[in-house]
PDB file of N, CA and C in Angstrom:
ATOM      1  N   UNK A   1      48.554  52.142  93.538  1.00  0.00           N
ATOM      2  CA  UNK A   1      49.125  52.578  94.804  1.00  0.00           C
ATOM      3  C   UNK A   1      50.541  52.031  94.921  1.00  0.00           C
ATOM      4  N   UNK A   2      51.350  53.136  94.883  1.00  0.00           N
ATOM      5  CA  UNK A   2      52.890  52.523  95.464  1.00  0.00           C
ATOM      6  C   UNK A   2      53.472  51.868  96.308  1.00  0.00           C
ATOM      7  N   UNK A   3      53.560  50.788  96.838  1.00  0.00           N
ATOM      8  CA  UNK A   3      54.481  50.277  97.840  1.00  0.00           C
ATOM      9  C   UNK A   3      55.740  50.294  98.124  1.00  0.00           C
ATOM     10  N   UNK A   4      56.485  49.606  99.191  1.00  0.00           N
ATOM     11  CA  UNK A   4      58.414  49.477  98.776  1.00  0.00           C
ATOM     12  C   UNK A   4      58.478  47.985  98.718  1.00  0.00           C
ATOM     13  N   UNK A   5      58.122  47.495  97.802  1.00  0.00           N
ATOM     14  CA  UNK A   5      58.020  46.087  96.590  1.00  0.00           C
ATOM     15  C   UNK A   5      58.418  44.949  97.665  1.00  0.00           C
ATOM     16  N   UNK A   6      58.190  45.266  98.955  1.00  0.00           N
ATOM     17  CA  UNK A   6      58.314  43.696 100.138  1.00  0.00           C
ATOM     18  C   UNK A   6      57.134  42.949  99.344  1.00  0.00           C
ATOM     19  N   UNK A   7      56.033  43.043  99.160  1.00  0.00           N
ATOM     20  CA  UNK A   7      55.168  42.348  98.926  1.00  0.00           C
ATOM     21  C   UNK A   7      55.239  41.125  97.812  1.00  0.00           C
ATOM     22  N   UNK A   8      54.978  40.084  97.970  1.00  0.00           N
ATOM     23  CA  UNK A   8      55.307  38.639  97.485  1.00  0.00           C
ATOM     24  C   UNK A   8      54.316  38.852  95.850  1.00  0.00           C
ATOM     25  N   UNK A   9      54.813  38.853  94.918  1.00  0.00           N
ATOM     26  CA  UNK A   9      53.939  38.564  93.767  1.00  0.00           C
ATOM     27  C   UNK A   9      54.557  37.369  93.020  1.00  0.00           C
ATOM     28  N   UNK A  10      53.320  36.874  91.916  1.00  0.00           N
ATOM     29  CA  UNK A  10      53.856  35.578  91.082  1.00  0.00           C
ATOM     30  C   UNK A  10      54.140  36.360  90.049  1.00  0.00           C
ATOM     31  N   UNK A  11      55.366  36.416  89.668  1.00  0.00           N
ATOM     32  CA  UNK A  11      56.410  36.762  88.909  1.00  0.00           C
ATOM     33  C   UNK A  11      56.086  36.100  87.475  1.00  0.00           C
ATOM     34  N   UNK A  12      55.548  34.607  87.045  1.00  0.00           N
ATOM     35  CA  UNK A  12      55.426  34.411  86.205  1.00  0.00           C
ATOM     36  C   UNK A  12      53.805  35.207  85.831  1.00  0.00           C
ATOM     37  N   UNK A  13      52.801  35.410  86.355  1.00  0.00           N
ATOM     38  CA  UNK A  13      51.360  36.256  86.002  1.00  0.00           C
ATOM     39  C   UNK A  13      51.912  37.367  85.671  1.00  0.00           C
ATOM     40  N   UNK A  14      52.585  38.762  86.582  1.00  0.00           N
ATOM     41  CA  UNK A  14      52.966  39.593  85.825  1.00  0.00           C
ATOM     42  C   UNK A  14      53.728  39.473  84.468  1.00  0.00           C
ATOM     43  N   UNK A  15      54.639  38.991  84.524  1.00  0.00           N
ATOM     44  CA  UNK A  15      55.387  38.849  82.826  1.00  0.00           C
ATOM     45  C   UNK A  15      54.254  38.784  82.085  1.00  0.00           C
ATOM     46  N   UNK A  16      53.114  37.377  82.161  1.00  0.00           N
ATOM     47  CA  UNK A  16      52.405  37.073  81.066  1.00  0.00           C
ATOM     48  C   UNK A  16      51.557  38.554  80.497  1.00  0.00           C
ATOM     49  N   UNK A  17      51.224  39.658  81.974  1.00  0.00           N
ATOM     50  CA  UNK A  17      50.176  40.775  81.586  1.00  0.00           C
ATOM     51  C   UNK A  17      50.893  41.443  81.412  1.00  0.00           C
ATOM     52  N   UNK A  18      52.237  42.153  81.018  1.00  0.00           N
ATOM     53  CA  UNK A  18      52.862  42.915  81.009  1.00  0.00           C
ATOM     54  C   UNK A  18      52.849  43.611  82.095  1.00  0.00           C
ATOM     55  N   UNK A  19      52.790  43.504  83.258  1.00  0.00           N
ATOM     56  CA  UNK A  19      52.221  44.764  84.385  1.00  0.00           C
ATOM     57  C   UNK A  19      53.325  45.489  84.378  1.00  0.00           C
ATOM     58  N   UNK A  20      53.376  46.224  85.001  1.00  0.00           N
ATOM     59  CA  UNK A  20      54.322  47.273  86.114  1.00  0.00           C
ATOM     60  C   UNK A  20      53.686  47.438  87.380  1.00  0.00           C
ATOM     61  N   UNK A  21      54.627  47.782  88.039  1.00  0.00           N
ATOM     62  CA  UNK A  21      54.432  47.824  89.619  1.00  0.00           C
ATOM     63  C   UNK A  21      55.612  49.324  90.323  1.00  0.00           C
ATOM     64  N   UNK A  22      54.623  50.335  90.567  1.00  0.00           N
ATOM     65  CA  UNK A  22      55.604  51.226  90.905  1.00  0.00           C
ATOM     66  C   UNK A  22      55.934  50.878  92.712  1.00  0.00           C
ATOM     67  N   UNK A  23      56.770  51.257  92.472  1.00  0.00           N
ATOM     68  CA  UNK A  23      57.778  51.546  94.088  1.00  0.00           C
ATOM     69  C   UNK A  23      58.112  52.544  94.789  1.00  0.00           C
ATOM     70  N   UNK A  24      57.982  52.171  96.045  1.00  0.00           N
ATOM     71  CA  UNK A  24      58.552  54.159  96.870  1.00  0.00           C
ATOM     72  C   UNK A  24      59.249  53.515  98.331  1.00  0.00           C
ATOM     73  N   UNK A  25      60.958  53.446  98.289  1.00  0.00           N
ATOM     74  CA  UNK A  25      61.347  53.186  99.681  1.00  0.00           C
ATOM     75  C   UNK A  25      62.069  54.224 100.162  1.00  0.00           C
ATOM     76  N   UNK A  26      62.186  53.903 101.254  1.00  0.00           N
ATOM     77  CA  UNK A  26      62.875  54.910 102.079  1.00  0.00           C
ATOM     78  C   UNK A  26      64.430  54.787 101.831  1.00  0.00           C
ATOM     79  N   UNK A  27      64.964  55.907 101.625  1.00  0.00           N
ATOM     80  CA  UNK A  27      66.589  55.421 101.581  1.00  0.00           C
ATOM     81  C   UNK A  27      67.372  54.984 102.595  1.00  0.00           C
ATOM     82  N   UNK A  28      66.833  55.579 103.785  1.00  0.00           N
ATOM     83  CA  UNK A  28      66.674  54.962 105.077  1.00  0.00           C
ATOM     84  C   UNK A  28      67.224  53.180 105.011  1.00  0.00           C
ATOM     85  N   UNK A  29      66.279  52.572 104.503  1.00  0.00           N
ATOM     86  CA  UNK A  29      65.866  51.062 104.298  1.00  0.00           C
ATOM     87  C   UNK A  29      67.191  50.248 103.084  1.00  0.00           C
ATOM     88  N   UNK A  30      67.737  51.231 102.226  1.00  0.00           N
ATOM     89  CA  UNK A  30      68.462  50.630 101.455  1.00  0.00           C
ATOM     90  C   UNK A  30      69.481  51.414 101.991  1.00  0.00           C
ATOM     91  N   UNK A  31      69.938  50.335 103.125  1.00  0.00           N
ATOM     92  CA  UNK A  31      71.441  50.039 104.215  1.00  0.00           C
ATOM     93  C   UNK A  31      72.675  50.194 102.983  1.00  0.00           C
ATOM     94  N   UNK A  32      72.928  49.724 102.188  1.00  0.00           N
ATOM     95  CA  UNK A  32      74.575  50.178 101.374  1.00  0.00           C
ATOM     96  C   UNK A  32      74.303  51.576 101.268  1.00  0.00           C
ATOM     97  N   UNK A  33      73.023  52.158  99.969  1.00  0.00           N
ATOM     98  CA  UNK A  33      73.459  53.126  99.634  1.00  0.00           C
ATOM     99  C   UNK A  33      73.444  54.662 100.474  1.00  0.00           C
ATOM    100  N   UNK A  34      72.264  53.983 102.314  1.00  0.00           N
ATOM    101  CA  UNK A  34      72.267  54.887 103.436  1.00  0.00           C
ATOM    102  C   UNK A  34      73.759  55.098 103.883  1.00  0.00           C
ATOM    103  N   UNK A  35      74.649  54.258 103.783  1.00  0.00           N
ATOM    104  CA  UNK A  35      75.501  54.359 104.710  1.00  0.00           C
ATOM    105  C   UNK A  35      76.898  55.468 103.981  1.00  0.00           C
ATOM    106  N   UNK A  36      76.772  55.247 102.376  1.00  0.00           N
ATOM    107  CA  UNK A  36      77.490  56.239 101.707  1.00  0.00           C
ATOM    108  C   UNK A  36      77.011  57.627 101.666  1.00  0.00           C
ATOM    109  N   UNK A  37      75.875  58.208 102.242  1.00  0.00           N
ATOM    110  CA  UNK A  37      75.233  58.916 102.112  1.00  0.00           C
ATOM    111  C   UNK A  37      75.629  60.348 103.419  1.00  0.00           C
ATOM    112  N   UNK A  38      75.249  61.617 103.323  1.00  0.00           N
ATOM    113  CA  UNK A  38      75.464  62.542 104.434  1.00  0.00           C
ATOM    114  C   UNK A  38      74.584  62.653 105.378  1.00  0.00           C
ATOM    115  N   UNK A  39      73.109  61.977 104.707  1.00  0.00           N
ATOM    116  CA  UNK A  39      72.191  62.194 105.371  1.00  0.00           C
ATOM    117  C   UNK A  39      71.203  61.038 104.558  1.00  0.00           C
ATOM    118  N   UNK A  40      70.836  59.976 105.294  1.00  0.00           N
ATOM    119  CA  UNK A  40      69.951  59.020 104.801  1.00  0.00           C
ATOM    120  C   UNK A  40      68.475  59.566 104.998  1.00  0.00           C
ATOM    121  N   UNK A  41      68.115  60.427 104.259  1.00  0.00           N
ATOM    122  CA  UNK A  41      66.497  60.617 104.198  1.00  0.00           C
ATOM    123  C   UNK A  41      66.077  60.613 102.798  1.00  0.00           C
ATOM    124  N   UNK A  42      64.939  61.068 103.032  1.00  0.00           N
ATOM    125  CA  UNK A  42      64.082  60.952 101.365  1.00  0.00           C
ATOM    126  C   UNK A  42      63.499  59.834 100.825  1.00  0.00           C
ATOM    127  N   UNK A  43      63.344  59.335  99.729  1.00  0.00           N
ATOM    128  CA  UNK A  43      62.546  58.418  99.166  1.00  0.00           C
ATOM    129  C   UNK A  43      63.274  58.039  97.547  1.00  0.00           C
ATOM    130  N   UNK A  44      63.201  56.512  97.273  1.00  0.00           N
ATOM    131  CA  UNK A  44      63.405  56.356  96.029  1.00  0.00           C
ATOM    132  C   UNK A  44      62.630  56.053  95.747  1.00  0.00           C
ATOM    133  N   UNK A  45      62.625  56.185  94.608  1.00  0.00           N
ATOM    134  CA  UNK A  45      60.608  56.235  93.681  1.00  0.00           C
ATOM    135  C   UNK A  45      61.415  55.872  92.543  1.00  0.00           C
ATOM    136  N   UNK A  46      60.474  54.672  91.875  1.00  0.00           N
ATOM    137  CA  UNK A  46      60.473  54.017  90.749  1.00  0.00           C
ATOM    138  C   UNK A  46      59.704  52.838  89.836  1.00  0.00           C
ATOM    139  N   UNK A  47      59.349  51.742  89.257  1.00  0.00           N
ATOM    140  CA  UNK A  47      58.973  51.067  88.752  1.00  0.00           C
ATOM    141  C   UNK A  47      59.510  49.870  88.508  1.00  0.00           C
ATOM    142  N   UNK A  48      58.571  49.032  88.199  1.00  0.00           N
ATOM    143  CA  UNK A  48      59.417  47.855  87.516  1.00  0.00           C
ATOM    144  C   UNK A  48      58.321  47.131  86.936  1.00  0.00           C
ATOM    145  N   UNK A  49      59.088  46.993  85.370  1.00  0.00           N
ATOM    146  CA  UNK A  49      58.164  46.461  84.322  1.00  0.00           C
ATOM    147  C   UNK A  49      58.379  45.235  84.027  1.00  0.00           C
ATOM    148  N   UNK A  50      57.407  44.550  83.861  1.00  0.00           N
ATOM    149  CA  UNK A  50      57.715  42.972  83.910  1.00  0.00           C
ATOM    150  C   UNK A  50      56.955  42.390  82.318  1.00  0.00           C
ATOM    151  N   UNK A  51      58.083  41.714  81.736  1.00  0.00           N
ATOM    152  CA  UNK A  51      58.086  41.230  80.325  1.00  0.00           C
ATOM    153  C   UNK A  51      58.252  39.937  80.320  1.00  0.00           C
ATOM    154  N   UNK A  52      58.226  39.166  79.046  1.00  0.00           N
ATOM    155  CA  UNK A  52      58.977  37.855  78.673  1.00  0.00           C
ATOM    156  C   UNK A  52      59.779  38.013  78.015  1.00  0.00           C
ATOM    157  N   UNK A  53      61.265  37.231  77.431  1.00  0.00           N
ATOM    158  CA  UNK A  53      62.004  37.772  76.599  1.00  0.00           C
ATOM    159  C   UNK A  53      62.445  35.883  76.318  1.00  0.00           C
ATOM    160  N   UNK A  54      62.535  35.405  75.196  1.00  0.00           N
ATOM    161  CA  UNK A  54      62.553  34.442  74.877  1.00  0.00           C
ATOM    162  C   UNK A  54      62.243  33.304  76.056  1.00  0.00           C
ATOM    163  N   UNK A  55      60.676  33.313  76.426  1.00  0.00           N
ATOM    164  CA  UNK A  55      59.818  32.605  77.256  1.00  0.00           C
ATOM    165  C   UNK A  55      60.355  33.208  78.892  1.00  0.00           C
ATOM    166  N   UNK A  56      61.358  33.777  79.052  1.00  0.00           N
ATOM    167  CA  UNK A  56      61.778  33.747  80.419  1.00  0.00           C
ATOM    168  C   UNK A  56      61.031  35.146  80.781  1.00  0.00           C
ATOM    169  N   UNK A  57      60.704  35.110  82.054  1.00  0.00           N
ATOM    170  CA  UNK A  57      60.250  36.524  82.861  1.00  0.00           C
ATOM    171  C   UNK A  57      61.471  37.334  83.261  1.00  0.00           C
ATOM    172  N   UNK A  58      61.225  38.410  83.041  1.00  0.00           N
ATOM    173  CA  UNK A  58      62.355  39.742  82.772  1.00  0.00           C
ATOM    174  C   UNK A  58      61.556  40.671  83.970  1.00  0.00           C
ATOM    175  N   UNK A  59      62.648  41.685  84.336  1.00  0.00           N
ATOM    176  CA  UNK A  59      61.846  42.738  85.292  1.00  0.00           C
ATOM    177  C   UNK A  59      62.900  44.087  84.465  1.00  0.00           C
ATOM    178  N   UNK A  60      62.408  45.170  84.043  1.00  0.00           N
ATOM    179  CA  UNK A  60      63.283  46.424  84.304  1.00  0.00           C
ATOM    180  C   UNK A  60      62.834  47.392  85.100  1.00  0.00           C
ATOM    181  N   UNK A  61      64.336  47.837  86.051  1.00  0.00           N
ATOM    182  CA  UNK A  61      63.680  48.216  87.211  1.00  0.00           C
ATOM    183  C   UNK A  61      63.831  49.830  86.470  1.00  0.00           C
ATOM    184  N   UNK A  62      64.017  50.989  86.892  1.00  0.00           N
ATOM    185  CA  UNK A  62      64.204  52.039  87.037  1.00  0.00           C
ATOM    186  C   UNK A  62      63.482  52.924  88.414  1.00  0.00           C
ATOM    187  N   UNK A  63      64.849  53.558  88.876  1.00  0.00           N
ATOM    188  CA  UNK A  63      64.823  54.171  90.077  1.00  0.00           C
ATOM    189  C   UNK A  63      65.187  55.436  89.631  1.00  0.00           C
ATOM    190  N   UNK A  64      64.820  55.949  90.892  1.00  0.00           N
ATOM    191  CA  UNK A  64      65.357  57.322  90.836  1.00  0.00           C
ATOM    192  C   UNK A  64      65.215  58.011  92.673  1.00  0.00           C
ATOM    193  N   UNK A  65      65.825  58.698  93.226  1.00  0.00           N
ATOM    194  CA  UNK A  65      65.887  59.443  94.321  1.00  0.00           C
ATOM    195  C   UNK A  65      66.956  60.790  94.387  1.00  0.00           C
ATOM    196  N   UNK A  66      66.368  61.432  95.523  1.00  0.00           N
ATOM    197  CA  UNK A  66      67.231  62.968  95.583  1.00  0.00           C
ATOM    198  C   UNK A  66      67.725  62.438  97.295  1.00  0.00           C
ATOM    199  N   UNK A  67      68.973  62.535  97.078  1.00  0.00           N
ATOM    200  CA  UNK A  67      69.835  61.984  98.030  1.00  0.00           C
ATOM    201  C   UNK A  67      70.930  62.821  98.774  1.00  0.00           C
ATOM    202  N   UNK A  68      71.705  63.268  99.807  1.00  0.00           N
ATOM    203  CA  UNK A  68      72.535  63.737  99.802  1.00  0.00           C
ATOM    204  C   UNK A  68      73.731  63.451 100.476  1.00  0.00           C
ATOM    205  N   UNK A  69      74.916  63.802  99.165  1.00  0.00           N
ATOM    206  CA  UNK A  69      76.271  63.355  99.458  1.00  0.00           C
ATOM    207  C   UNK A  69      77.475  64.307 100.186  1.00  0.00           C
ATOM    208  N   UNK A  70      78.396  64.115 100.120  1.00  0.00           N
ATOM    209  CA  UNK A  70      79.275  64.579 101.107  1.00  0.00           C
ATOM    210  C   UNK A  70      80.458  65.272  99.660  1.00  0.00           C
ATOM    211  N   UNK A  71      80.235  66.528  99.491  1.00  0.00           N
ATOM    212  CA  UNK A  71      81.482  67.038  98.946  1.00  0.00           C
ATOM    213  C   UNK A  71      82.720  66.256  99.063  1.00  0.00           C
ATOM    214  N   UNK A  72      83.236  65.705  98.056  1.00  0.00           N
ATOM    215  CA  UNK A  72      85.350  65.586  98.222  1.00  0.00           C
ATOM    216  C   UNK A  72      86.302  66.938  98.186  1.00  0.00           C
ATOM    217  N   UNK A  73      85.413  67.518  97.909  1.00  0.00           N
ATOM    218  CA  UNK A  73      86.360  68.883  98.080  1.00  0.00           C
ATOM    219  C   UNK A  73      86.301  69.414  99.407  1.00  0.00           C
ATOM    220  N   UNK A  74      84.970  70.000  99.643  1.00  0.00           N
ATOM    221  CA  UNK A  74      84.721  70.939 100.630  1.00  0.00           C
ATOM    222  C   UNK A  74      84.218  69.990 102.080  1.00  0.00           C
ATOM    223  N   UNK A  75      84.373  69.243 101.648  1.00  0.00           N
ATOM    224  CA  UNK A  75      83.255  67.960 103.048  1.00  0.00           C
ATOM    225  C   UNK A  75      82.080  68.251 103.224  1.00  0.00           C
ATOM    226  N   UNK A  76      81.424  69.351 102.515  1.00  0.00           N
ATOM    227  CA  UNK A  76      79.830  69.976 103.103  1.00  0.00           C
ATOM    228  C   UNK A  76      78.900  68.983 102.187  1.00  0.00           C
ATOM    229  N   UNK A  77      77.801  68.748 102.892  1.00  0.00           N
ATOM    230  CA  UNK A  77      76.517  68.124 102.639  1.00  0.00           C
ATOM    231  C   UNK A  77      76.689  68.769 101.425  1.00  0.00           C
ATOM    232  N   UNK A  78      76.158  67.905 100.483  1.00  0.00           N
ATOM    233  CA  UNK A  78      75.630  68.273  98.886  1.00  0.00           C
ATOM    234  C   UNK A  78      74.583  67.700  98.365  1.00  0.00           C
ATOM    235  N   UNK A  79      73.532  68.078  98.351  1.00  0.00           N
ATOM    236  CA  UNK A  79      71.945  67.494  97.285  1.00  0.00           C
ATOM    237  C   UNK A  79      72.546  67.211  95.980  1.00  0.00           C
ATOM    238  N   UNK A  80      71.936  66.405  95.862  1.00  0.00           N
ATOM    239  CA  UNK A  80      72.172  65.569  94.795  1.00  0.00           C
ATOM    240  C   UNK A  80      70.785  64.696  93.736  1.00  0.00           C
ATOM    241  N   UNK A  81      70.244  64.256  92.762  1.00  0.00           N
ATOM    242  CA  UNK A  81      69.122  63.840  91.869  1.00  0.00           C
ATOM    243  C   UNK A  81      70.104  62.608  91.502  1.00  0.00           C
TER     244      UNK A  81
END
């Protein structure tokens, strides 16, 4: 089940199991990239895989959302991936 990754985990247990942990926030909620935006709605959806890499705990995140920006040409709302 997806959450938007507020939830507290021990960082060193995942690394040791390899887990992943998928994610789903609101773009709403991520204030920088809402505020560059034409219209802060939708959802970013993504993962994050948790490794060791010479004993230390590693995370790679990968995101992704459909967002929409503001033309430099024309000023009109533009969808965007």
């Amino acid at each position: 089940m997806s959450d938007d990754g507020s939830k507290l985990r021990n960082v060193e247990i995942l690394a040791d199991e390899g887990s992943e942990v998928p994610l789903e926030v609101p773009v709403a909620r991520l204030t920088r990239l809402a505020q560059a935006l034409a219209a802060p709605t939708g959802t970013a959806r993504g993962v994050v895989r948790f490794a060791r890499q010479r004993g230390f705990p590693v995370a790679d995140l990968q995101v992704a959302a459909d967002v929409t920006v503001t033309c430099q040409r024309c000023l009109q709302p533009m969808p965007r991936s």
